[in-house]
N, C-alpha and C. Protein backbone atom coordinates (compact mmCIF):
# COMPACT_ATOMS: atom_id res chain seq x y z
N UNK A 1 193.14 -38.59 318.26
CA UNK A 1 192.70 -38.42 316.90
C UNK A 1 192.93 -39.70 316.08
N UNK A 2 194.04 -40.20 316.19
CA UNK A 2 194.10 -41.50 315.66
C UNK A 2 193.29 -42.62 315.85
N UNK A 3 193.38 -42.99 317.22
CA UNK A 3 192.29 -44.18 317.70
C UNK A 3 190.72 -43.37 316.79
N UNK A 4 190.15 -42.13 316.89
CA UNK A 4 188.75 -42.36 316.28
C UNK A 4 188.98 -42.65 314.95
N UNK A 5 190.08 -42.27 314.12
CA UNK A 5 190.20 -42.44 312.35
C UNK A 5 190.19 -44.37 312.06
N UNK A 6 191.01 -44.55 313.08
CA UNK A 6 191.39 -45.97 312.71
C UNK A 6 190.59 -46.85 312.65
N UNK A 7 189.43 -46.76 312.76
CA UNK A 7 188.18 -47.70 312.69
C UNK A 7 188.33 -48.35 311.16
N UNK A 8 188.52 -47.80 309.96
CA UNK A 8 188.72 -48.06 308.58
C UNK A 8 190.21 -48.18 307.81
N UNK A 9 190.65 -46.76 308.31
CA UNK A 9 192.40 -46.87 307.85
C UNK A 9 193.17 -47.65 308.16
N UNK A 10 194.28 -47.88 308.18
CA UNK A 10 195.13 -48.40 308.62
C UNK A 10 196.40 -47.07 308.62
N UNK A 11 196.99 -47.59 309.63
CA UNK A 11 197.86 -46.14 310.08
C UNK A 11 199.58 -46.81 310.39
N UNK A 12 200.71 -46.68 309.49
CA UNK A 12 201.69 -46.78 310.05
C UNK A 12 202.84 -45.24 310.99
N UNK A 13 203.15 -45.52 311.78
CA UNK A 13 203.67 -44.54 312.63
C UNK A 13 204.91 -44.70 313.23
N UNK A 14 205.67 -43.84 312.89
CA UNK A 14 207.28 -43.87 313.32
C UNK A 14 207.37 -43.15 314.23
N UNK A 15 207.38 -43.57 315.54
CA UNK A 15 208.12 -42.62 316.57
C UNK A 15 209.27 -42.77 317.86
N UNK A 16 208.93 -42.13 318.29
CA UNK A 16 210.28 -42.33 319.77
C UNK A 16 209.16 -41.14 320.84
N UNK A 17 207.97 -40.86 320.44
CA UNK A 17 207.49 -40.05 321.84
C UNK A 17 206.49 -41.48 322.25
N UNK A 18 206.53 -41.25 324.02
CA UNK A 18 206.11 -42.73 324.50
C UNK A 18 205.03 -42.39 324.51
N UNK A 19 203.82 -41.34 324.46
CA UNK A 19 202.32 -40.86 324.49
C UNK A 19 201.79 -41.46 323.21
N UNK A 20 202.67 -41.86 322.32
CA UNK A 20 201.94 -42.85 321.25
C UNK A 20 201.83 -44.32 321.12
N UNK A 21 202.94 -45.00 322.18
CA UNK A 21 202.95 -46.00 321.79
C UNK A 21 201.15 -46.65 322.76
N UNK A 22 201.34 -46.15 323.76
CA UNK A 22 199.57 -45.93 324.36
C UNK A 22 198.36 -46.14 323.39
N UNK A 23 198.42 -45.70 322.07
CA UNK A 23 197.35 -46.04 321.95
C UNK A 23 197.13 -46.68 320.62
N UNK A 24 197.98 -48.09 320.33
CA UNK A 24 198.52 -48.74 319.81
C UNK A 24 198.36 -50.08 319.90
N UNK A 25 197.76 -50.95 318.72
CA UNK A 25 198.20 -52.60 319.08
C UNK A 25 198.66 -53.24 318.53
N UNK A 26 199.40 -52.69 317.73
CA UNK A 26 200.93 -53.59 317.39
C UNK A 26 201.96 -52.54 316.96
N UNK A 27 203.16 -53.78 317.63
CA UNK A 27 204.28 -52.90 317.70
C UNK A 27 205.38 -53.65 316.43
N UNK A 28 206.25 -52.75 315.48
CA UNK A 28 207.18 -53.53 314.85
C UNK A 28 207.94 -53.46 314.77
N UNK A 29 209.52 -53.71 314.88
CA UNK A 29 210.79 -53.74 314.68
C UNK A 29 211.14 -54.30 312.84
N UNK A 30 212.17 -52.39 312.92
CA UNK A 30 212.54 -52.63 311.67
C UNK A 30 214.11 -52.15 311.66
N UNK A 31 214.55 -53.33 310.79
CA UNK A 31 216.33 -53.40 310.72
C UNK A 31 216.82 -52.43 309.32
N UNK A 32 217.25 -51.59 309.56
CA UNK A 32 217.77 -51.18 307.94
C UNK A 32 219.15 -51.10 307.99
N UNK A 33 219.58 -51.15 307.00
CA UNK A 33 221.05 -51.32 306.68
C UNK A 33 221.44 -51.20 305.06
N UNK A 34 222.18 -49.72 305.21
CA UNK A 34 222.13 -49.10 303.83
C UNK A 34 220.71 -48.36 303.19
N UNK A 35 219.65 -48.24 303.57
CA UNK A 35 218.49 -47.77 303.29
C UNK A 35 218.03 -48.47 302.32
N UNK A 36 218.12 -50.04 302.86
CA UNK A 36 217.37 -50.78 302.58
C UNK A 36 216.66 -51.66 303.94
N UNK A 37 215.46 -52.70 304.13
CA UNK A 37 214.98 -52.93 304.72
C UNK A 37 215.47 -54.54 305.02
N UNK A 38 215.90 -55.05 305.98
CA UNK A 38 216.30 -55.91 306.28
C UNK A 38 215.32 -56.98 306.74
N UNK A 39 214.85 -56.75 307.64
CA UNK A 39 213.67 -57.34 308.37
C UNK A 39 212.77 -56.72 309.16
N UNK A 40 211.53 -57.22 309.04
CA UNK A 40 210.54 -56.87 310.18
C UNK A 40 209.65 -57.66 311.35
N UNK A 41 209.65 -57.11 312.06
CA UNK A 41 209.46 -58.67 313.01
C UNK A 41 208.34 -58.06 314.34
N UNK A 42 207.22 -58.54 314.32
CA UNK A 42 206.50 -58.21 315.73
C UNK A 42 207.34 -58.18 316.84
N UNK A 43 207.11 -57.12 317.71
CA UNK A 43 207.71 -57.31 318.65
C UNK A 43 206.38 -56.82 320.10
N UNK A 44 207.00 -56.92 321.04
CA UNK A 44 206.43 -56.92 322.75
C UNK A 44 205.96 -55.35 322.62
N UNK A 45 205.30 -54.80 323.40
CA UNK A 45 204.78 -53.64 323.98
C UNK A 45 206.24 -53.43 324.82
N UNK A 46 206.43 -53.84 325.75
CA UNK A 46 207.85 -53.64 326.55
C UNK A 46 208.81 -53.73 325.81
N UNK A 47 208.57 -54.35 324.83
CA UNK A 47 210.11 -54.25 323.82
C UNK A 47 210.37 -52.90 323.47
N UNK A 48 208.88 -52.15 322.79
CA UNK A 48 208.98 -50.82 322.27
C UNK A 48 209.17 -49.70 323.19
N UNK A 49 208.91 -49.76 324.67
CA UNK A 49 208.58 -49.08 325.44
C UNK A 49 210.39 -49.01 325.90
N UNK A 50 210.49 -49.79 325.90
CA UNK A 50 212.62 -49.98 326.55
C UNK A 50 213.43 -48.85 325.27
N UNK A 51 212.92 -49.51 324.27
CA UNK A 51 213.89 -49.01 323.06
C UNK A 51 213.70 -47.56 323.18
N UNK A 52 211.77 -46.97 323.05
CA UNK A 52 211.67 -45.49 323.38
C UNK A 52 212.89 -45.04 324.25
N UNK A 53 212.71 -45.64 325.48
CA UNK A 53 213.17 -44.99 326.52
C UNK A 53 214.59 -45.07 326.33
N UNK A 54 215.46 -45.38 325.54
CA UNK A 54 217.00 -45.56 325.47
C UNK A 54 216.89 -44.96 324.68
N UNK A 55 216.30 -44.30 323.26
CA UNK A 55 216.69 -43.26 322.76
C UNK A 55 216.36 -42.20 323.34
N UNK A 56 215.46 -41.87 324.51
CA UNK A 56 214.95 -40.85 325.01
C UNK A 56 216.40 -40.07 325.76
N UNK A 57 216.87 -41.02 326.40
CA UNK A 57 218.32 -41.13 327.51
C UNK A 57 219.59 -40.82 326.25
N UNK A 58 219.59 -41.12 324.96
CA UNK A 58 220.63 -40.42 324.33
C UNK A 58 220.19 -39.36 323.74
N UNK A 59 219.40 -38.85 323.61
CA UNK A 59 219.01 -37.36 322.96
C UNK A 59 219.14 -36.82 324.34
């Protein structure tokens, strides 16, 4: 559903299920500290795909 909307929108998406990061082309790392925003920084497809999977392994 996303990939057909996104032709016009733009879509930000927070997750930890790995069936999304699939259909996706860019990935971002975000630092918060205190609920504020520290930095944001492009990161790798494998970057996001590791991190999924290590929170997957503590839940």
């Amino acid at each position: 559903m996303i990939q057909s909307l996104s032709f016009t929108p733009q879509f930000i998406v927070t997750t930890f299920q790995p069936e999304m990061l699939v259909t996706v082309d860019k990935f971002y790392g975000v630092l918060f500290n205190n609920q504020k925003v520290l930095s944001i920084w492009l990161i790798r497809c494998e970057e996001a795909m590791e991190f999924v999977d290590q929170e997957a392994q503590v839940q």
